[in-house]
Protein backbone atom coordinates (compact mmCIF):
# COMPACT_ATOMS: atom_id res chain seq x y z
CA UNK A 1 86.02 107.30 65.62
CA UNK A 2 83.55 110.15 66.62
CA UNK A 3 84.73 111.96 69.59
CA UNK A 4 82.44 114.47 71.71
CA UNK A 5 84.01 117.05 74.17
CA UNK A 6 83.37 117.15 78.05
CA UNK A 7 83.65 119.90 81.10
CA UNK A 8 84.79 119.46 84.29
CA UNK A 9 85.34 121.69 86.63
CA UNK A 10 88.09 120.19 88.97
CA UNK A 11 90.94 121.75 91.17
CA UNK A 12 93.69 123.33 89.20
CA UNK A 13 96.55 121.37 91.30
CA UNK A 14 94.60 117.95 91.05
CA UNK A 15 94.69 118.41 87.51
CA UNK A 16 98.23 118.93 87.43
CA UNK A 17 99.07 116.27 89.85
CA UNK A 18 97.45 113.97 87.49
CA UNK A 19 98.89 114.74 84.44
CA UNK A 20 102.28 114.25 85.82
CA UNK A 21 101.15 110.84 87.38
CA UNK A 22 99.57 109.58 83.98
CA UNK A 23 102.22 111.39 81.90
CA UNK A 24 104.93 109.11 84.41
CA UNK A 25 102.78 106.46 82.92
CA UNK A 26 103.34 107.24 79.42
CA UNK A 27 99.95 108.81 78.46
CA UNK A 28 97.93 112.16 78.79
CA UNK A 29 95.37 113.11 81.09
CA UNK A 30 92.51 112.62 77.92
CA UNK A 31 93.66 109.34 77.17
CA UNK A 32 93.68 107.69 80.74
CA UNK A 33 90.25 109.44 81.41
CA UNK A 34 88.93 107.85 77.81
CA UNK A 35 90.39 104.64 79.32
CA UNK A 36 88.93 104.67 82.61
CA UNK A 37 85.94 105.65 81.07
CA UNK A 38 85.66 102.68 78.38
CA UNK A 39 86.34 100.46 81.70
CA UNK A 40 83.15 101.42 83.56
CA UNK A 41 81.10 101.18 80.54
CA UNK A 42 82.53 97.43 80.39
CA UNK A 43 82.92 96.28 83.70
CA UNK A 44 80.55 98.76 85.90
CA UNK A 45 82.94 98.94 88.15
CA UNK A 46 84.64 102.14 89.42
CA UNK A 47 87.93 101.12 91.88
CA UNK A 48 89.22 104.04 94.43
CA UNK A 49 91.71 103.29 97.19
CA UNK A 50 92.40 105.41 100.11
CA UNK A 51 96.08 106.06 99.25
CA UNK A 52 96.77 105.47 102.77
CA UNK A 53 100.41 105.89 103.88
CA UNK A 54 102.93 104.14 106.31
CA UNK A 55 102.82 106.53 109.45
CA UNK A 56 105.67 107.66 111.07
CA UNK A 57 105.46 105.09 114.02
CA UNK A 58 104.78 101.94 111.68
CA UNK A 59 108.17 103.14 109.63
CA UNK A 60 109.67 103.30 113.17
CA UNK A 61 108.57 99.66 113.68
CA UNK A 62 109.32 98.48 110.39
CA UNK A 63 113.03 100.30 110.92
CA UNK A 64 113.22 98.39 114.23
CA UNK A 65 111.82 94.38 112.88
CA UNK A 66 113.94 94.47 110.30
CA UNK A 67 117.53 95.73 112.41
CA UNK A 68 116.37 92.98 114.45
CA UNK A 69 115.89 90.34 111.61
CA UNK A 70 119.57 91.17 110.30
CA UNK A 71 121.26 90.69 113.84
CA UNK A 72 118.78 87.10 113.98
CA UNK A 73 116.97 88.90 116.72
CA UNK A 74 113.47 86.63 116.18
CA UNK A 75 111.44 83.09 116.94
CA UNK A 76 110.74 80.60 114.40
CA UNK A 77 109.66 79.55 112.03
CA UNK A 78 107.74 77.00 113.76
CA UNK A 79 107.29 73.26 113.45
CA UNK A 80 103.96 73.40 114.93
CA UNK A 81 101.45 75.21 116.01
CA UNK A 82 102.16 74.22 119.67
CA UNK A 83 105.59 74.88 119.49
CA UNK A 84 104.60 78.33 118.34
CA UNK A 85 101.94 78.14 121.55
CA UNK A 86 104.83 77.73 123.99
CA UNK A 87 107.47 80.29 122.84
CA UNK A 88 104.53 82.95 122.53
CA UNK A 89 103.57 81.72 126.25
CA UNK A 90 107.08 82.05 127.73
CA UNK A 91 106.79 85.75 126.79
């Protein structure tokens, strides 16, 4: 297979960052680029998420539903919608 060289210029730490993530993958940086690569060309698709993260207050919450679900602090489930209707009503 011919191979042809390319340049990017790209932050020195986001380069390193990624070679540890695709390396914790089991791969180098030039073979998950060739990948991602090869899966544009065939699906012209390119897939980015936001990497968003659980803030402190929703880990608070989550802390606090699930001390509640292990002391059987919670409603249902429900037989019915209505019966869901009513308990939510007698809040």
């Amino acid at each position: 297979m011919k191979t042809t060289a390319i340049s990017v210029k790209i932050d020195p730490k986001v380069k390193r960052e990624a070679s540890k993530a695709v390396e914790e993958l089991g791969m180098s940086l030039s073979t998950y680029i060739n990948a991602s690569l090869k899966q544009l060309v065939r699906t012209r698709e390119a897939h980015f998420t936001s990497g968003r993260r659980a803030t402190p207050y929703l880990k608070r919450l989550v802390a606090q539903a699930e001390e509640e679900y292990k002391k059987g602090d919670y409603s249902g489930p429900f037989d019915s919608i209505e019966e869901m209707d009513k308990h939510l009503d007698s809040l």
